[in-house]
PDB file of N, CA and C in Angstrom:
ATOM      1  N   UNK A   1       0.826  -1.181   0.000  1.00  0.00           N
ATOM      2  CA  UNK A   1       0.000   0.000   0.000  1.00  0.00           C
ATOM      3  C   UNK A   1       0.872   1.247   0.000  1.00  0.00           C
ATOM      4  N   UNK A   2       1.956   1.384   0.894  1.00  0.00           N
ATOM      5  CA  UNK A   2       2.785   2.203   0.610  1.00  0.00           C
ATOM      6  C   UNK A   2       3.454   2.802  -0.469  1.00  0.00           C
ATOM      7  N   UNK A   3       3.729   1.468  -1.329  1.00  0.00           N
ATOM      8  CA  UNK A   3       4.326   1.553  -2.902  1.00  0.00           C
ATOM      9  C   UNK A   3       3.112   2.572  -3.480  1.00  0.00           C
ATOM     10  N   UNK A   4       2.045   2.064  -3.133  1.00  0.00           N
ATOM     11  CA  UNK A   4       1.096   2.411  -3.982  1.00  0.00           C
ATOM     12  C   UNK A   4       1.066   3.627  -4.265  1.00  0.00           C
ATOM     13  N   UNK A   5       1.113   4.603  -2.684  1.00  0.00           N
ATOM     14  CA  UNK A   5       0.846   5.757  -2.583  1.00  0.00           C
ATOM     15  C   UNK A   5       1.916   6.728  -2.785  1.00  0.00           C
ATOM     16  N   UNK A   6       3.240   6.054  -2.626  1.00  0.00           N
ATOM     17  CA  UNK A   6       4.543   6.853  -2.685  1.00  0.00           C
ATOM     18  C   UNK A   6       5.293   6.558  -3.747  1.00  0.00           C
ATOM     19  N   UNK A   7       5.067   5.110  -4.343  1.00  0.00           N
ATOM     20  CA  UNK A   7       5.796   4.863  -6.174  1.00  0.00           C
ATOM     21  C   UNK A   7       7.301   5.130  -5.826  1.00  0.00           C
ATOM     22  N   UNK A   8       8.003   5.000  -6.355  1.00  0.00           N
ATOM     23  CA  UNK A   8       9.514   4.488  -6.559  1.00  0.00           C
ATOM     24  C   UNK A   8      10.015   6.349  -7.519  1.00  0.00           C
ATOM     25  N   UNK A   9      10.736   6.495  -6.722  1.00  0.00           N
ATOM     26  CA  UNK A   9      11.950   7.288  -7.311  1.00  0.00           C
ATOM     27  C   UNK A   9      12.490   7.060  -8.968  1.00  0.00           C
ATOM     28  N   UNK A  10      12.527   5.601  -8.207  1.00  0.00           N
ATOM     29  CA  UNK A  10      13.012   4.913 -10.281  1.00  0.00           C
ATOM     30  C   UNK A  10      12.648   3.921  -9.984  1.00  0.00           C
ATOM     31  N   UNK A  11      12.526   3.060 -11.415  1.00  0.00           N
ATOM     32  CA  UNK A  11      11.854   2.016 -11.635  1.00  0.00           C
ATOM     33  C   UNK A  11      12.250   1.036 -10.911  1.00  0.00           C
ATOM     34  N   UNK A  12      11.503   0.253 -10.433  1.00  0.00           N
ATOM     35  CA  UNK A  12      12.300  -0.805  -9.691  1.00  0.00           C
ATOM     36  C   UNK A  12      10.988  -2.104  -8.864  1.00  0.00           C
ATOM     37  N   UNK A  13      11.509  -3.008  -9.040  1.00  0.00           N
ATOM     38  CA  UNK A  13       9.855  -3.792  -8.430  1.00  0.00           C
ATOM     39  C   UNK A  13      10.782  -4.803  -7.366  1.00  0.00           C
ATOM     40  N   UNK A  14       9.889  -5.387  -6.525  1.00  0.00           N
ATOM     41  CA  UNK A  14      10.470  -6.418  -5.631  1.00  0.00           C
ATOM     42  C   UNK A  14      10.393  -7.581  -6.756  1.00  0.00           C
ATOM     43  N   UNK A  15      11.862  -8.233  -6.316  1.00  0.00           N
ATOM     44  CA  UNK A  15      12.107  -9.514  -7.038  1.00  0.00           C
ATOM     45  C   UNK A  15      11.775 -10.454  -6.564  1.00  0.00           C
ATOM     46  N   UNK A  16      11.079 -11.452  -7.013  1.00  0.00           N
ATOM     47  CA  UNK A  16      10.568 -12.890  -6.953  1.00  0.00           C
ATOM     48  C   UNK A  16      12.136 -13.817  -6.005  1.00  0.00           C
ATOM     49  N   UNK A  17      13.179 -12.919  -6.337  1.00  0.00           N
ATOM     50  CA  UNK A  17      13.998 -14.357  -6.202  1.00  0.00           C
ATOM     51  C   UNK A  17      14.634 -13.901  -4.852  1.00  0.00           C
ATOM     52  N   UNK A  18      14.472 -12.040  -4.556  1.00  0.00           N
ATOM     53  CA  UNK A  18      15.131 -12.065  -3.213  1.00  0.00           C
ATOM     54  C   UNK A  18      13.755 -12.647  -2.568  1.00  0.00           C
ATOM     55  N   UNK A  19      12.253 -12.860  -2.511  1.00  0.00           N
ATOM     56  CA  UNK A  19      11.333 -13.436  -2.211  1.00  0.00           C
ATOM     57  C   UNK A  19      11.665 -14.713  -1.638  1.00  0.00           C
ATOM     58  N   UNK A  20      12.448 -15.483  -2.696  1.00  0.00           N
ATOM     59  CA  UNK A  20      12.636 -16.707  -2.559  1.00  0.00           C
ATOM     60  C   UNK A  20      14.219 -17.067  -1.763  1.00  0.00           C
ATOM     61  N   UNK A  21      14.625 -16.520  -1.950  1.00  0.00           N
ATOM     62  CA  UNK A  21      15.820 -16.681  -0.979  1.00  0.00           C
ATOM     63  C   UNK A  21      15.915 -16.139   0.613  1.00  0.00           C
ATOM     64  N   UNK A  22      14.684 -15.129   0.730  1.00  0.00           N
ATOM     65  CA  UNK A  22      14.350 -15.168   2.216  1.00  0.00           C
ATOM     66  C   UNK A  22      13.509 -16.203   2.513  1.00  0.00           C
ATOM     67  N   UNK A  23      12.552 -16.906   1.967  1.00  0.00           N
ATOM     68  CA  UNK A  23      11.787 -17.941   2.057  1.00  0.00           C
ATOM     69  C   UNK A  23      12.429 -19.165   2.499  1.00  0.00           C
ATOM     70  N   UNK A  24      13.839 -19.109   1.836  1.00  0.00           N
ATOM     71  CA  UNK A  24      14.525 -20.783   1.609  1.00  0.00           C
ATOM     72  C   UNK A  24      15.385 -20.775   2.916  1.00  0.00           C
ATOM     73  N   UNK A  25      15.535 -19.234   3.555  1.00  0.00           N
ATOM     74  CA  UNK A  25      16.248 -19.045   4.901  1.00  0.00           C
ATOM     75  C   UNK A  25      15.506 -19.196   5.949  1.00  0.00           C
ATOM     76  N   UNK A  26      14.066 -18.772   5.909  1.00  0.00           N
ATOM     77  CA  UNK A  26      13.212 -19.389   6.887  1.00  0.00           C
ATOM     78  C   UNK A  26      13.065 -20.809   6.899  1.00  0.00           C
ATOM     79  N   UNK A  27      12.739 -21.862   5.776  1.00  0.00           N
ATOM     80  CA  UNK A  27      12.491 -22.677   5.939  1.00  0.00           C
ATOM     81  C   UNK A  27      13.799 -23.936   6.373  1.00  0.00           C
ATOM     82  N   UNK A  28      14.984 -23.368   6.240  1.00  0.00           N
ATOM     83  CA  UNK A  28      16.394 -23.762   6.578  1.00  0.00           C
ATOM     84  C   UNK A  28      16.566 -23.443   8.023  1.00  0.00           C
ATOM     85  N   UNK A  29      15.382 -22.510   8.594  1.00  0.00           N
ATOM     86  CA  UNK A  29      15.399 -22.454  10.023  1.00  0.00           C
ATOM     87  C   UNK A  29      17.186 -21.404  10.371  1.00  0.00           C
ATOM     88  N   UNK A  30      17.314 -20.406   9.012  1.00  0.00           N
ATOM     89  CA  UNK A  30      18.415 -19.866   8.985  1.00  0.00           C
ATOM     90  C   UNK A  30      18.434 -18.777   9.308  1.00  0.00           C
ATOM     91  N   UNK A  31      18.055 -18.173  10.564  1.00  0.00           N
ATOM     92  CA  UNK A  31      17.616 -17.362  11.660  1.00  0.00           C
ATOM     93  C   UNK A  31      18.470 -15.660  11.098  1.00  0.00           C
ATOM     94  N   UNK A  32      19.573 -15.840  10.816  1.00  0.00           N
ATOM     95  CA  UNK A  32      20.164 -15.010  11.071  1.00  0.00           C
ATOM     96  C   UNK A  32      20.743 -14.122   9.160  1.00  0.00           C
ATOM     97  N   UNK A  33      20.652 -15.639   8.286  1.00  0.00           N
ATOM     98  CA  UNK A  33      20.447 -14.986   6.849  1.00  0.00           C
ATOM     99  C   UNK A  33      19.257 -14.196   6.750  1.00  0.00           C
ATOM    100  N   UNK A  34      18.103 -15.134   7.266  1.00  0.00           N
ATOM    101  CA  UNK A  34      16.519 -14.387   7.349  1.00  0.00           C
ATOM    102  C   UNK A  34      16.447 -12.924   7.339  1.00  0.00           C
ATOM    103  N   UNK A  35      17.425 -12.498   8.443  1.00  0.00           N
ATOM    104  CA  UNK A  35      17.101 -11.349   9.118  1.00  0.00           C
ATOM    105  C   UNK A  35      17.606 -10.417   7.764  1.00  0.00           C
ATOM    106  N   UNK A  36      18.570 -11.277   7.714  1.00  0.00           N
ATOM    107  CA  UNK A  36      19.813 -10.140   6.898  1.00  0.00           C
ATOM    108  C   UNK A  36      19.245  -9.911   5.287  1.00  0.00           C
ATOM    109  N   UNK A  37      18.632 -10.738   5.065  1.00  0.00           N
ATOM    110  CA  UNK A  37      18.068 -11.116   3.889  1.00  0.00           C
ATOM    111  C   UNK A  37      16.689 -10.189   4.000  1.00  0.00           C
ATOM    112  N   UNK A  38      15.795 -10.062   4.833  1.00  0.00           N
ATOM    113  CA  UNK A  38      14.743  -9.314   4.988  1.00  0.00           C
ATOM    114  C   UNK A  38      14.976  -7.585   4.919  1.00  0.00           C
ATOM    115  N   UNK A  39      15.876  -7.639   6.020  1.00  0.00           N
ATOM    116  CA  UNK A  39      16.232  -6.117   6.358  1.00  0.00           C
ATOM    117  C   UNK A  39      16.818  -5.975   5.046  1.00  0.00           C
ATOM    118  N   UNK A  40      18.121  -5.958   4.269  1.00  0.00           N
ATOM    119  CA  UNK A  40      18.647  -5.571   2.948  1.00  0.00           C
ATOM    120  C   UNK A  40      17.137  -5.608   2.088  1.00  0.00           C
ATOM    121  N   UNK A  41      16.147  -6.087   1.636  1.00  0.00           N
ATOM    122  CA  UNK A  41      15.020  -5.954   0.932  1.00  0.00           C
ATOM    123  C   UNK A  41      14.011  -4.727   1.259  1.00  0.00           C
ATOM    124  N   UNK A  42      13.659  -4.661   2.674  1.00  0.00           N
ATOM    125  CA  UNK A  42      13.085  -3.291   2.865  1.00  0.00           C
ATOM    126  C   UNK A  42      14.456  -2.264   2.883  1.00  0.00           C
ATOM    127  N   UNK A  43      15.368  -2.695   3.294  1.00  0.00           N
ATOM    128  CA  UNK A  43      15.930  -1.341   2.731  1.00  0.00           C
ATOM    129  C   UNK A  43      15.757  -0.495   1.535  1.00  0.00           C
ATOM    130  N   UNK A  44      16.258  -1.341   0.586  1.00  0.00           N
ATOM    131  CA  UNK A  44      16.123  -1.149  -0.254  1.00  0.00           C
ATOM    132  C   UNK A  44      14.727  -0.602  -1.342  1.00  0.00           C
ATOM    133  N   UNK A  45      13.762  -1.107  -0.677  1.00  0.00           N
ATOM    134  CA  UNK A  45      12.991  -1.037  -0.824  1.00  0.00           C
ATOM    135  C   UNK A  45      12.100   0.726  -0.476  1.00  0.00           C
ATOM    136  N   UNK A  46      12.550   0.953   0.787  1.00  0.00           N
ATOM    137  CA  UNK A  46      12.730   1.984   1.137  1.00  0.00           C
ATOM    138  C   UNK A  46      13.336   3.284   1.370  1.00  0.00           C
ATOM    139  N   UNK A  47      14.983   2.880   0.397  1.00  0.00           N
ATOM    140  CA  UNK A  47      15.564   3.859  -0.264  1.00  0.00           C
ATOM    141  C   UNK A  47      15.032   4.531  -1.336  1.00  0.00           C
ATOM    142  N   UNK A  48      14.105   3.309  -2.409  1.00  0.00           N
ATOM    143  CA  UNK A  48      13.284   3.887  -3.535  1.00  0.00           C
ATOM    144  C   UNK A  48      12.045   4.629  -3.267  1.00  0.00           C
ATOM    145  N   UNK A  49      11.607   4.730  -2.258  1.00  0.00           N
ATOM    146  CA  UNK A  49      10.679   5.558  -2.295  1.00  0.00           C
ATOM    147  C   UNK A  49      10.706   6.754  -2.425  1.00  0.00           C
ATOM    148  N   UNK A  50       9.429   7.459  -2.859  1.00  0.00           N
ATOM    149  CA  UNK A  50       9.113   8.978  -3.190  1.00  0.00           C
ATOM    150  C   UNK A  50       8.187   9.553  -2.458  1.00  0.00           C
ATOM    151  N   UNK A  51       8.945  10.574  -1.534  1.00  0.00           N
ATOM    152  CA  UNK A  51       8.171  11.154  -0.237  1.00  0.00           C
ATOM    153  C   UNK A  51       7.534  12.405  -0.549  1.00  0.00           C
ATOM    154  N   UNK A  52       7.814  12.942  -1.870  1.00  0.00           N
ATOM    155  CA  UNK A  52       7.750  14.185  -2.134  1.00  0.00           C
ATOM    156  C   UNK A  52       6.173  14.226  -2.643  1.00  0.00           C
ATOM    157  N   UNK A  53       5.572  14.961  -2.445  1.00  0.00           N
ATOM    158  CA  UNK A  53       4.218  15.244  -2.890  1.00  0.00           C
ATOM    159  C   UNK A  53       3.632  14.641  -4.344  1.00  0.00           C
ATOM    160  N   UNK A  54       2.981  13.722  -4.009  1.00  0.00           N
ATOM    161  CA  UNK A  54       2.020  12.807  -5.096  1.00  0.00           C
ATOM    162  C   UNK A  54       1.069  14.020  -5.983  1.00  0.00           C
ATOM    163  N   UNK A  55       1.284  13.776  -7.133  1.00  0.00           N
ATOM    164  CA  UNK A  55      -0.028  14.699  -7.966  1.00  0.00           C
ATOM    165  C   UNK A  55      -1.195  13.796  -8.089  1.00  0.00           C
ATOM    166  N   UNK A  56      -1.319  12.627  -8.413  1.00  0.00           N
ATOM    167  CA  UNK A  56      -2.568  11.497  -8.880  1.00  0.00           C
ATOM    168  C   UNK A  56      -2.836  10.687  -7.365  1.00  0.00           C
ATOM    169  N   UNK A  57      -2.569  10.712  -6.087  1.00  0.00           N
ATOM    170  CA  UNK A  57      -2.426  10.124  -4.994  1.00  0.00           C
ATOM    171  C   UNK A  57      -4.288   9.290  -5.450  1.00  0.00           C
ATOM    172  N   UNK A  58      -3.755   8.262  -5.238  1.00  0.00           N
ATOM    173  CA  UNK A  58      -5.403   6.627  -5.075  1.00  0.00           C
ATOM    174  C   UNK A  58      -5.862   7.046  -3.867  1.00  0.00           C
ATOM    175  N   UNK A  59      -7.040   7.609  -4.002  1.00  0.00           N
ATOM    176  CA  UNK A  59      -8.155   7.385  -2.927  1.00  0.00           C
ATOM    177  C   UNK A  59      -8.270   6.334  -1.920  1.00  0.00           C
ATOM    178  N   UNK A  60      -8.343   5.195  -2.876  1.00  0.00           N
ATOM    179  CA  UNK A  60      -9.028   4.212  -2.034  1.00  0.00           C
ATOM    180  C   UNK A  60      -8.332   3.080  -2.323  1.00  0.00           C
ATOM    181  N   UNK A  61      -8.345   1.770  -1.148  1.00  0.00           N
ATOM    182  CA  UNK A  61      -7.590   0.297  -1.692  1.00  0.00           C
ATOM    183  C   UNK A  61      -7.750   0.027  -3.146  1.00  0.00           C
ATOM    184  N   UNK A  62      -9.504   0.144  -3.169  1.00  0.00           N
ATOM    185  CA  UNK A  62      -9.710  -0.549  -4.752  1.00  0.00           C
ATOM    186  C   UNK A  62      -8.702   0.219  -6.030  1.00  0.00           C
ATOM    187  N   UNK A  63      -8.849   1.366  -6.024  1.00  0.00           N
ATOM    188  CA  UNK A  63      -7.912   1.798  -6.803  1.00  0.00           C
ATOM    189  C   UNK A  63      -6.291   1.754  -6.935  1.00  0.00           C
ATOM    190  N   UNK A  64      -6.109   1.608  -5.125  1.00  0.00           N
ATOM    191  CA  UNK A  64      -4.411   1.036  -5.591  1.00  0.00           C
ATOM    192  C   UNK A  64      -4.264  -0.030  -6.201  1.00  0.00           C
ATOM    193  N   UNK A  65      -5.149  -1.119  -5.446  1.00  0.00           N
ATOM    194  CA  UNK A  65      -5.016  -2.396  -6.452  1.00  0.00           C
ATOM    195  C   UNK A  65      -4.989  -2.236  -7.575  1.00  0.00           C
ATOM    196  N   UNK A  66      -6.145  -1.901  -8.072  1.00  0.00           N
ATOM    197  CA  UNK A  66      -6.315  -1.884  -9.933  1.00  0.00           C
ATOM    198  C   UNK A  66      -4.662  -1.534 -10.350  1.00  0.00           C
ATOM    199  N   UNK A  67      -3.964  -0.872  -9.605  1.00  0.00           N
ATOM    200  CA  UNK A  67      -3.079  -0.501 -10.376  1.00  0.00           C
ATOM    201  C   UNK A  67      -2.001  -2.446 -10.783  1.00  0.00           C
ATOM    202  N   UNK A  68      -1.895  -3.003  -9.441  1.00  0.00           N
ATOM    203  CA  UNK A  68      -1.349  -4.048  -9.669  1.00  0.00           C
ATOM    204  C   UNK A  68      -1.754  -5.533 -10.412  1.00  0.00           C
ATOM    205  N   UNK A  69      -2.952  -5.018 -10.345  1.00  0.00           N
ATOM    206  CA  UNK A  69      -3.615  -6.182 -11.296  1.00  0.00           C
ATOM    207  C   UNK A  69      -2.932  -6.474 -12.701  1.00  0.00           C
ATOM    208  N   UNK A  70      -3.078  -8.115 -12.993  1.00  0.00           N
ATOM    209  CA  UNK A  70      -2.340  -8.348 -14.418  1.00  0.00           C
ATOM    210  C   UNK A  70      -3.284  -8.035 -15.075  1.00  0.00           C
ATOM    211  N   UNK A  71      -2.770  -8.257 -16.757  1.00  0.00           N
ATOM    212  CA  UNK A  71      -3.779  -7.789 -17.584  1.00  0.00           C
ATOM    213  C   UNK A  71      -4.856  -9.119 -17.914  1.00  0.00           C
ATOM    214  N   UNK A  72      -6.117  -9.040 -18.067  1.00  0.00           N
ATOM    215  CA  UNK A  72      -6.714 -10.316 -18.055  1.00  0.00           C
ATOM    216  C   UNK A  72      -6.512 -10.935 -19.252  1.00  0.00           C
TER     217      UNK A  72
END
Protein backbone atom coordinates (compact mmCIF):
# COMPACT_ATOMS: atom_id res chain seq x y z
CA UNK A 1 0.00 0.00 0.00
CA UNK A 2 2.78 2.20 0.61
CA UNK A 3 4.33 1.55 -2.90
CA UNK A 4 1.10 2.41 -3.98
CA UNK A 5 0.85 5.76 -2.58
CA UNK A 6 4.54 6.85 -2.69
CA UNK A 7 5.80 4.86 -6.17
CA UNK A 8 9.51 4.49 -6.56
CA UNK A 9 11.95 7.29 -7.31
CA UNK A 10 13.01 4.91 -10.28
CA UNK A 11 11.85 2.02 -11.64
CA UNK A 12 12.30 -0.80 -9.69
CA UNK A 13 9.85 -3.79 -8.43
CA UNK A 14 10.47 -6.42 -5.63
CA UNK A 15 12.11 -9.51 -7.04
CA UNK A 16 10.57 -12.89 -6.95
CA UNK A 17 14.00 -14.36 -6.20
CA UNK A 18 15.13 -12.07 -3.21
CA UNK A 19 11.33 -13.44 -2.21
CA UNK A 20 12.64 -16.71 -2.56
CA UNK A 21 15.82 -16.68 -0.98
CA UNK A 22 14.35 -15.17 2.22
CA UNK A 23 11.79 -17.94 2.06
CA UNK A 24 14.53 -20.78 1.61
CA UNK A 25 16.25 -19.04 4.90
CA UNK A 26 13.21 -19.39 6.89
CA UNK A 27 12.49 -22.68 5.94
CA UNK A 28 16.39 -23.76 6.58
CA UNK A 29 15.40 -22.45 10.02
CA UNK A 30 18.41 -19.87 8.98
CA UNK A 31 17.62 -17.36 11.66
CA UNK A 32 20.16 -15.01 11.07
CA UNK A 33 20.45 -14.99 6.85
CA UNK A 34 16.52 -14.39 7.35
CA UNK A 35 17.10 -11.35 9.12
CA UNK A 36 19.81 -10.14 6.90
CA UNK A 37 18.07 -11.12 3.89
CA UNK A 38 14.74 -9.31 4.99
CA UNK A 39 16.23 -6.12 6.36
CA UNK A 40 18.65 -5.57 2.95
CA UNK A 41 15.02 -5.95 0.93
CA UNK A 42 13.09 -3.29 2.87
CA UNK A 43 15.93 -1.34 2.73
CA UNK A 44 16.12 -1.15 -0.25
CA UNK A 45 12.99 -1.04 -0.82
CA UNK A 46 12.73 1.98 1.14
CA UNK A 47 15.56 3.86 -0.26
CA UNK A 48 13.28 3.89 -3.53
CA UNK A 49 10.68 5.56 -2.30
CA UNK A 50 9.11 8.98 -3.19
CA UNK A 51 8.17 11.15 -0.24
CA UNK A 52 7.75 14.19 -2.13
CA UNK A 53 4.22 15.24 -2.89
CA UNK A 54 2.02 12.81 -5.10
CA UNK A 55 -0.03 14.70 -7.97
CA UNK A 56 -2.57 11.50 -8.88
CA UNK A 57 -2.43 10.12 -4.99
CA UNK A 58 -5.40 6.63 -5.07
CA UNK A 59 -8.16 7.39 -2.93
CA UNK A 60 -9.03 4.21 -2.03
CA UNK A 61 -7.59 0.30 -1.69
CA UNK A 62 -9.71 -0.55 -4.75
CA UNK A 63 -7.91 1.80 -6.80
CA UNK A 64 -4.41 1.04 -5.59
CA UNK A 65 -5.02 -2.40 -6.45
CA UNK A 66 -6.31 -1.88 -9.93
CA UNK A 67 -3.08 -0.50 -10.38
CA UNK A 68 -1.35 -4.05 -9.67
CA UNK A 69 -3.62 -6.18 -11.30
CA UNK A 70 -2.34 -8.35 -14.42
CA UNK A 71 -3.78 -7.79 -17.58
CA UNK A 72 -6.71 -10.32 -18.06
Amino acid sequence: VIIAFYGYKQLMYCSSDEHMQILNAIRQKDESSAERLIVEHLTLIEQSLDFDEAEDVPTSLVDIFKEFRSPS
